[in-house]
C-alpha atoms as a PDB file:
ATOM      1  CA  UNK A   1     -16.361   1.819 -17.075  1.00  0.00           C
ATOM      2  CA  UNK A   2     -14.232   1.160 -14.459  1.00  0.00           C
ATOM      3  CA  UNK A   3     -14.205   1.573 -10.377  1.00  0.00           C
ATOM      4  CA  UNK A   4     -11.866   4.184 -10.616  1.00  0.00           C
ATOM      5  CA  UNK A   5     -11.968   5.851 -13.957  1.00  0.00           C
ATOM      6  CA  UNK A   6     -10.983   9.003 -13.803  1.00  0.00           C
ATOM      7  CA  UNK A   7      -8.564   9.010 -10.573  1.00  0.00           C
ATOM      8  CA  UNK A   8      -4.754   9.704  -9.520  1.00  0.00           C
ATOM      9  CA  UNK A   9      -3.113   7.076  -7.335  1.00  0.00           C
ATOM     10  CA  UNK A  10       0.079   7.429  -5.773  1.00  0.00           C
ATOM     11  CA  UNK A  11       1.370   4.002  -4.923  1.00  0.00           C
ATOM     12  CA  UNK A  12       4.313   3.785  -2.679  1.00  0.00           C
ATOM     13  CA  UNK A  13       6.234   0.246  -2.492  1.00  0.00           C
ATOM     14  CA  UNK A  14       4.592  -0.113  -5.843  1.00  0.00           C
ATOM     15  CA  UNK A  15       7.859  -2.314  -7.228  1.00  0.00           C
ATOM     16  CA  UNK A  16       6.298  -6.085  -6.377  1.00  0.00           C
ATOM     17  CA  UNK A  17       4.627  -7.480  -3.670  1.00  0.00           C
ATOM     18  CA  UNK A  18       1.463  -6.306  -2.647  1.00  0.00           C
ATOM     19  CA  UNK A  19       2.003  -2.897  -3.963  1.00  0.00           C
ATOM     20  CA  UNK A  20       2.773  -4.204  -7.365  1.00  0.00           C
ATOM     21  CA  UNK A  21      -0.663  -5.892  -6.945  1.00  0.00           C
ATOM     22  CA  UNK A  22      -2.621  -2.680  -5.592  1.00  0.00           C
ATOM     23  CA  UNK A  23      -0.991  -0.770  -8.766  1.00  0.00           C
ATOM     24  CA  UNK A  24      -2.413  -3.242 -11.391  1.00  0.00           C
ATOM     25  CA  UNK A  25      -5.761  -3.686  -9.958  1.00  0.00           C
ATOM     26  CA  UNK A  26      -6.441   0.228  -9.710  1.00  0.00           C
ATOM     27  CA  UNK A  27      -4.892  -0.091 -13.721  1.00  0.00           C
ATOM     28  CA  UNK A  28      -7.429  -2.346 -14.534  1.00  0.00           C
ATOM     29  CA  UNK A  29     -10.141  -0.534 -12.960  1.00  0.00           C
ATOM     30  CA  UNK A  30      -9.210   2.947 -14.908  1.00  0.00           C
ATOM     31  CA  UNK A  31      -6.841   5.156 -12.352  1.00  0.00           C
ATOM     32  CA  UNK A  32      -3.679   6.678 -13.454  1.00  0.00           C
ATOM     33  CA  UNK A  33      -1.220   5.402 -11.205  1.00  0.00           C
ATOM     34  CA  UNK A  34       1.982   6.996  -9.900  1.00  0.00           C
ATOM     35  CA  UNK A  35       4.342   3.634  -9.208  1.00  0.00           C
ATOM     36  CA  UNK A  36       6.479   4.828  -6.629  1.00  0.00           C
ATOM     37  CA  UNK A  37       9.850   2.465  -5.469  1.00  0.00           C
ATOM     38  CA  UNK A  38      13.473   2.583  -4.185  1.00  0.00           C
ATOM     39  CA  UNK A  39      14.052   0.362  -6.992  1.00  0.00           C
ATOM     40  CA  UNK A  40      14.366   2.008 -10.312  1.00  0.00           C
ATOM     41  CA  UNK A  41      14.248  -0.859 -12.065  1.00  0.00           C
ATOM     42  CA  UNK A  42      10.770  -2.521 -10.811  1.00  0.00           C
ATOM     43  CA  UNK A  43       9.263   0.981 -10.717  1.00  0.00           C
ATOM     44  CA  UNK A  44       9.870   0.815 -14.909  1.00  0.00           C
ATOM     45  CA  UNK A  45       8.809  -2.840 -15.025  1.00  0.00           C
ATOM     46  CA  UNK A  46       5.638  -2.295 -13.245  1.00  0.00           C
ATOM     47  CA  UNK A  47       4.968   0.871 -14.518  1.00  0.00           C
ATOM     48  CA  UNK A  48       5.655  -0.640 -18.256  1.00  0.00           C
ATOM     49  CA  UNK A  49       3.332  -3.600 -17.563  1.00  0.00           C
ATOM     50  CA  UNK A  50       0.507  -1.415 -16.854  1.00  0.00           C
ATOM     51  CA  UNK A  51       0.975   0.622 -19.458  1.00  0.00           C
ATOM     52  CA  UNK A  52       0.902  -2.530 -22.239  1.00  0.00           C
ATOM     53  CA  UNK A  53      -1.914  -4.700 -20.191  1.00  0.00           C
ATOM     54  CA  UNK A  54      -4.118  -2.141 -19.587  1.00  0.00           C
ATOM     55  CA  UNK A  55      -3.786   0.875 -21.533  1.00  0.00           C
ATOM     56  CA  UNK A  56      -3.243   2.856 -18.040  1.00  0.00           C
ATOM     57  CA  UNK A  57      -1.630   6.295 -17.857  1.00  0.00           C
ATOM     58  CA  UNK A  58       1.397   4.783 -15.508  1.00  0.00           C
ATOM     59  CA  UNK A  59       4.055   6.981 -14.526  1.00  0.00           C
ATOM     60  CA  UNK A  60       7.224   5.131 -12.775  1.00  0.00           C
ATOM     61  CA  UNK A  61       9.345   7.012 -10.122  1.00  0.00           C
ATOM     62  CA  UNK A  62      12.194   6.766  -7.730  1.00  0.00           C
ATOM     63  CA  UNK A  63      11.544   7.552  -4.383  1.00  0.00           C
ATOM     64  CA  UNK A  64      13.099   6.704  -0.813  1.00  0.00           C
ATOM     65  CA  UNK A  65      10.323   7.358   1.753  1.00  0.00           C
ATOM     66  CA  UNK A  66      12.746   7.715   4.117  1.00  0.00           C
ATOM     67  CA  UNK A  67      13.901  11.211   2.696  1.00  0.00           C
ATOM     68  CA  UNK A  68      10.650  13.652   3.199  1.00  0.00           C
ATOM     69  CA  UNK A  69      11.865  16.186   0.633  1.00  0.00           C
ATOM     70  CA  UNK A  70      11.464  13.384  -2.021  1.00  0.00           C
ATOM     71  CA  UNK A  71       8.266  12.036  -0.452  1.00  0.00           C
ATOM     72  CA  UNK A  72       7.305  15.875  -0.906  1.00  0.00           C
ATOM     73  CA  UNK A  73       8.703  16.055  -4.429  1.00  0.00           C
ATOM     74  CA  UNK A  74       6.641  12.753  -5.147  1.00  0.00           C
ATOM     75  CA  UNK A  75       3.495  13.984  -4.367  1.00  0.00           C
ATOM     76  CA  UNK A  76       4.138  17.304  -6.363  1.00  0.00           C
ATOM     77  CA  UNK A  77       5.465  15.203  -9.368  1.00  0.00           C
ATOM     78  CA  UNK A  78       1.920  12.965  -9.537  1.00  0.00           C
ATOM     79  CA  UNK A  79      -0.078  16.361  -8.843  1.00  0.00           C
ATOM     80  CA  UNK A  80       1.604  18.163 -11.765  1.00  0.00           C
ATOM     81  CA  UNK A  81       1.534  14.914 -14.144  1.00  0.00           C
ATOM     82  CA  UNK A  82      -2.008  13.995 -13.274  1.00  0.00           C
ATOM     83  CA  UNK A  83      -3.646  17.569 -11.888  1.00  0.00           C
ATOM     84  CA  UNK A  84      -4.655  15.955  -8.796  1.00  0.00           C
ATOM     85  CA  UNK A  85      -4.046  12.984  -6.412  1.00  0.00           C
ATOM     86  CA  UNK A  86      -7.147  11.576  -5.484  1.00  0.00           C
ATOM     87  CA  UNK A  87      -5.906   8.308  -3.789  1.00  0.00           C
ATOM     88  CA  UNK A  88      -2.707   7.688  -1.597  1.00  0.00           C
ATOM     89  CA  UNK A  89      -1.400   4.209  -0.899  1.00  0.00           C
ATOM     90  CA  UNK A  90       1.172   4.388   1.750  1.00  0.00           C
ATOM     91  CA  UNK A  91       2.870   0.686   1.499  1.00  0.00           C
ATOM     92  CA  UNK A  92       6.347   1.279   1.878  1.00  0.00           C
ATOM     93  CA  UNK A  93       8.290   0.412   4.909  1.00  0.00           C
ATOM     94  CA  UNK A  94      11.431   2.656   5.839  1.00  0.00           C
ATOM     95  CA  UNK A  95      12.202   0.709   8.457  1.00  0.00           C
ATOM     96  CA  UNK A  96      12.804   2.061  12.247  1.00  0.00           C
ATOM     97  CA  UNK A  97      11.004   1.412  15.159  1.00  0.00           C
ATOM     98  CA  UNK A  98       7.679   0.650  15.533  1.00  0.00           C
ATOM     99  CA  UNK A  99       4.850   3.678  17.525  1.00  0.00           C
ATOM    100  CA  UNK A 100       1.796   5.392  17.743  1.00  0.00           C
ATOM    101  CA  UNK A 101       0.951   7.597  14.273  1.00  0.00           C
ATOM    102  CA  UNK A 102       0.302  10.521  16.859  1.00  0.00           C
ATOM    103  CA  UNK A 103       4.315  10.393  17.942  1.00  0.00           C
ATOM    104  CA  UNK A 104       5.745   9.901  14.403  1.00  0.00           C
ATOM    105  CA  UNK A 105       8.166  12.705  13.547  1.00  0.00           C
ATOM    106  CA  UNK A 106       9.114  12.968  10.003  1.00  0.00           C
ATOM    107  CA  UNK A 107      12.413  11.155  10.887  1.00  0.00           C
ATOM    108  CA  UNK A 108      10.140   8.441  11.585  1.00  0.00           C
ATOM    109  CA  UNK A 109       8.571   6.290   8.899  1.00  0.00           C
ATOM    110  CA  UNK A 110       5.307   3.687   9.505  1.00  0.00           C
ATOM    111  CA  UNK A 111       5.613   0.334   9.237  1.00  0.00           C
ATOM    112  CA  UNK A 112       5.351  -2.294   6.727  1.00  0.00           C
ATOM    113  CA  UNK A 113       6.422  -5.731   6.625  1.00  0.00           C
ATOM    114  CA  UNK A 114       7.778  -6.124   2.973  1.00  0.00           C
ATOM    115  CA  UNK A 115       4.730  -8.929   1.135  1.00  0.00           C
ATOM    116  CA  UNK A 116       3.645  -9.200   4.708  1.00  0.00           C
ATOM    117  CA  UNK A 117       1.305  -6.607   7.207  1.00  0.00           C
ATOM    118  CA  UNK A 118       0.278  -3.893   5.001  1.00  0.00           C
ATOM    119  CA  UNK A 119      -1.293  -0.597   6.358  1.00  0.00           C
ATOM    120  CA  UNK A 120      -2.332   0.998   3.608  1.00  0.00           C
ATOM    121  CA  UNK A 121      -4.218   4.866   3.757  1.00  0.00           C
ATOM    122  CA  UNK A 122      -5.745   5.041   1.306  1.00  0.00           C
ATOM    123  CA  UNK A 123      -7.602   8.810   1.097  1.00  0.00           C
ATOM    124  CA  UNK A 124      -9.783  11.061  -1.765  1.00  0.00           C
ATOM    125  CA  UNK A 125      -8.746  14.709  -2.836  1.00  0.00           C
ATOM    126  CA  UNK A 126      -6.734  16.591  -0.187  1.00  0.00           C
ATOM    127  CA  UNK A 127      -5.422  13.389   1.064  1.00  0.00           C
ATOM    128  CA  UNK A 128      -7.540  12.759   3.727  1.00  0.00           C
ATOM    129  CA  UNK A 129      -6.854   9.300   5.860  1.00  0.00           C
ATOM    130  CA  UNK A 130      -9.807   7.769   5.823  1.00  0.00           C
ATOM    131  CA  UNK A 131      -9.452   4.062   6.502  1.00  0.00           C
ATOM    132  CA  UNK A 132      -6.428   1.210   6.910  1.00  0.00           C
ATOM    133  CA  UNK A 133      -6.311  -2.286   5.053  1.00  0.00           C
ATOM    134  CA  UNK A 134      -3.922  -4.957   7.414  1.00  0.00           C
ATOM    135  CA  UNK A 135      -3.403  -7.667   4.726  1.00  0.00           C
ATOM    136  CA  UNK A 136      -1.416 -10.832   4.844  1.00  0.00           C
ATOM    137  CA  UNK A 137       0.325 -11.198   1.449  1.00  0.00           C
ATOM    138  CA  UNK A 138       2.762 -14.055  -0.276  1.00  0.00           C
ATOM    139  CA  UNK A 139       6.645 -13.795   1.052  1.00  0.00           C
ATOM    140  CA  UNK A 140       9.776 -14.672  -1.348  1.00  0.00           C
ATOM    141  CA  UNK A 141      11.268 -17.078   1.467  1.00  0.00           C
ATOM    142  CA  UNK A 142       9.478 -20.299   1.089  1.00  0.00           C
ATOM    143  CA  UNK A 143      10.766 -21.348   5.135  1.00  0.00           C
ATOM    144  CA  UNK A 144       8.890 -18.293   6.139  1.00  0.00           C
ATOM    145  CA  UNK A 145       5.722 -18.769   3.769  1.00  0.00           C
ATOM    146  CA  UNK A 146       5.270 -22.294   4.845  1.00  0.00           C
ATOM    147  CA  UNK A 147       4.987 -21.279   8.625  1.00  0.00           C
ATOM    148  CA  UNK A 148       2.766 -18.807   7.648  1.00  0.00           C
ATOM    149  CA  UNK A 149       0.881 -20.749   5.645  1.00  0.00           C
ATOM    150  CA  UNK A 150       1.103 -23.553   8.875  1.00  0.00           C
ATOM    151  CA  UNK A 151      -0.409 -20.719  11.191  1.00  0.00           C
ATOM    152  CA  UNK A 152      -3.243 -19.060   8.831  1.00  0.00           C
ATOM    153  CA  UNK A 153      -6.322 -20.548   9.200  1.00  0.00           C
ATOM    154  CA  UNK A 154      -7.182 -20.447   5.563  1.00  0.00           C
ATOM    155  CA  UNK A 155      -4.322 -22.273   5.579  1.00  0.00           C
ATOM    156  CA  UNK A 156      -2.069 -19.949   2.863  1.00  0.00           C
ATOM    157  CA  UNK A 157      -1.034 -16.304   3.090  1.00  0.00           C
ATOM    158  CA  UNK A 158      -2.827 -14.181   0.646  1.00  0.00           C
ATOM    159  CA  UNK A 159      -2.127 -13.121  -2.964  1.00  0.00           C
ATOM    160  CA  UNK A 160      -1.326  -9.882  -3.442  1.00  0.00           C
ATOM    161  CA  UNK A 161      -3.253  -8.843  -6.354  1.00  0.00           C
ATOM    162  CA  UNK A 162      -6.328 -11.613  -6.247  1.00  0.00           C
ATOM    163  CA  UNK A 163      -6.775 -11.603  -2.061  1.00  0.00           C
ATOM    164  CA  UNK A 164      -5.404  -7.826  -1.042  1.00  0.00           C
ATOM    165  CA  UNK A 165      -5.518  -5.514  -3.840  1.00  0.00           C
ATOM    166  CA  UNK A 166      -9.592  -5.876  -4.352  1.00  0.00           C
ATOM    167  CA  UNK A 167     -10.183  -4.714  -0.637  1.00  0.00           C
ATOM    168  CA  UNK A 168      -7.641  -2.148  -1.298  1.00  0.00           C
ATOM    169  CA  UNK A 169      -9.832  -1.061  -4.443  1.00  0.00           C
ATOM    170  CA  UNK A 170     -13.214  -1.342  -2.981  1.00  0.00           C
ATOM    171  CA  UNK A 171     -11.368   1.139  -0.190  1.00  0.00           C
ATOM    172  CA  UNK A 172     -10.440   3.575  -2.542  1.00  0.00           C
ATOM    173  CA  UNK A 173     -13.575   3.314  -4.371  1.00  0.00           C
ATOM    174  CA  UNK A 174     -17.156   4.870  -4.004  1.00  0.00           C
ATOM    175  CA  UNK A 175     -18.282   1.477  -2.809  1.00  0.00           C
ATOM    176  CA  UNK A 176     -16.884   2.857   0.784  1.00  0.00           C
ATOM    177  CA  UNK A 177     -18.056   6.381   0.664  1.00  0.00           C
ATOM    178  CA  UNK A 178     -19.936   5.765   4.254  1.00  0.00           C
ATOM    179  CA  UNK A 179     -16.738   4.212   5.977  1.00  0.00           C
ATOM    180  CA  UNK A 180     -14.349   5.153   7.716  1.00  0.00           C
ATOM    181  CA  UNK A 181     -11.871   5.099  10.829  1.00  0.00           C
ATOM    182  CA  UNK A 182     -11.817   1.473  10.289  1.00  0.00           C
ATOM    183  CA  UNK A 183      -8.654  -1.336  10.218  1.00  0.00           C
ATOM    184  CA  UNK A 184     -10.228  -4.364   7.496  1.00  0.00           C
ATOM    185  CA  UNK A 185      -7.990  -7.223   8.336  1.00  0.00           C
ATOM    186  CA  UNK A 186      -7.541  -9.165   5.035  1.00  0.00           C
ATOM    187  CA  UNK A 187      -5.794 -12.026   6.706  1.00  0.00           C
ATOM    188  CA  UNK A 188      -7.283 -14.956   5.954  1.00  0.00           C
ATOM    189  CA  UNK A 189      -8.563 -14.752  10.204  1.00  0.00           C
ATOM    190  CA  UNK A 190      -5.053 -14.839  10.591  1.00  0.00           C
ATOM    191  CA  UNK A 191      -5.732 -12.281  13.339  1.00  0.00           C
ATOM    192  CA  UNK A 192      -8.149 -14.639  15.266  1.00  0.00           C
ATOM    193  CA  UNK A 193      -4.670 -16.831  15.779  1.00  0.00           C
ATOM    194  CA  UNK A 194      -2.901 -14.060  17.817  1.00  0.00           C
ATOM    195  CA  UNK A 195      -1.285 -12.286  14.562  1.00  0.00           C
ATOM    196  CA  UNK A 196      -0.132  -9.022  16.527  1.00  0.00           C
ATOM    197  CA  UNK A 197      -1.854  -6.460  14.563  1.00  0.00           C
ATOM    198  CA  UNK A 198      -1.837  -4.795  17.364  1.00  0.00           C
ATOM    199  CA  UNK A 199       0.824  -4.844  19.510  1.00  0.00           C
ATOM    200  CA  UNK A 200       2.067  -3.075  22.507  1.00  0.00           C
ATOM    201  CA  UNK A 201       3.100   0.337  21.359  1.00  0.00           C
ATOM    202  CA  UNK A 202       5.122   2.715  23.849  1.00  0.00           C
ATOM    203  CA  UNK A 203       3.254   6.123  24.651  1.00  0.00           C
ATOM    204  CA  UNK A 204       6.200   8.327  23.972  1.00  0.00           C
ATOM    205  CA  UNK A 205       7.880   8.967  20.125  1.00  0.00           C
ATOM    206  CA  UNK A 206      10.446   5.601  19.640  1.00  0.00           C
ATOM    207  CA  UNK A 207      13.612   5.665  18.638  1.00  0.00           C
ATOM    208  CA  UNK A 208      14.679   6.760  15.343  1.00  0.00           C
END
């Protein structure tokens, strides 16, 4: 029986990366997953490859997270394919300016570094926030990845689905039931190094 038998996940950024790797470890550990992704293409991939490795009920779907009616129509489309959403991974990054949650707009997306800083919500029915997950995760550009790696002091940035996606699970899992209105920074103590994870934010809304 797995961790999260039983449960909807809507995955956001869900086409490679670290959200690819979130999506196949809730797969493995029994959720239906909703892979959401501005690329149609990886959102079929991914969604195909949980489907034949693990049996999982894996639903792909289009979706700019930029655009709140189809962030909206996301949501209803996991809710009416599943019944519920019990678990909401918000890893996409829409770009825009950086700023305090309490100032976004809905012209404003959060942040996310693409395979980088990850601040994922992950929440139960009613989609509750309950707790963030800051993870360092593998980049495509090998110039990039070998500073990284230079800078970490585990020396290596972490994989997505072996070093992120099981802090990401035991988040969204009973195994947390008692925490919450915490940041876990999977980072290999990147943080201890100066990583801003948290920087300077303005006090007024930024700039689109």
């Amino acid at each position: 029986m797995g961790r999260l038998d039983g449960r909807a996940a809507v995955i956001t950024g869900a086409g490679d990366g670290i959200g690819e790797g979130i999506a196949r470890r809730f797969a493995a550990e029994g959720a239906r997953v909703l892979v959401s992704d501005i690329n149609e293409s990886s959102t079929h991939r991914v969604a195909e490859s949980l489907q034949s490795e693990f049996g999982a009920d894996a639903h792909p779907l289009t979706t700019d997270v930029r655009d709140k009616a189809e962030v909206l129509a996301m949501i209803a489309t996991a809710a009416e394919r599943f019944g519920t959403v019990d678990i909401l991974v918000n890893n996409a990054w829409g770009g825009g300016a950086l700023g305090r949650v309490e100032h976004k707009t809905d012209q404003l997306p959060g942040p996310r570094d693409e395979r980088g800083l990850l601040r994922a919500v992950l929440g139960h029915a009613g989609g509750l926030p309950v707790d963030a997950c800051a993870g360092s995760g593998e980049h495509h550009h090998p110039e990039i990845a070998t500073m990284a790696d230079d800078m970490n002091p585990m020396g290596r940035l972490g994989d997505p689905e072996a070093d992120i996606a099981p802090v990401a699970l035991f988040l969204a899992s009973d195994d947390a039931r008692y925490l919450t209105g915490n940041t876990l920074f999977v980072d290999g103590g990147n943080h201890i190094n100066g990583a801003s994870w948290n920087p300077e934010l303005p006090d007024g809304p930024p700039e689109p």
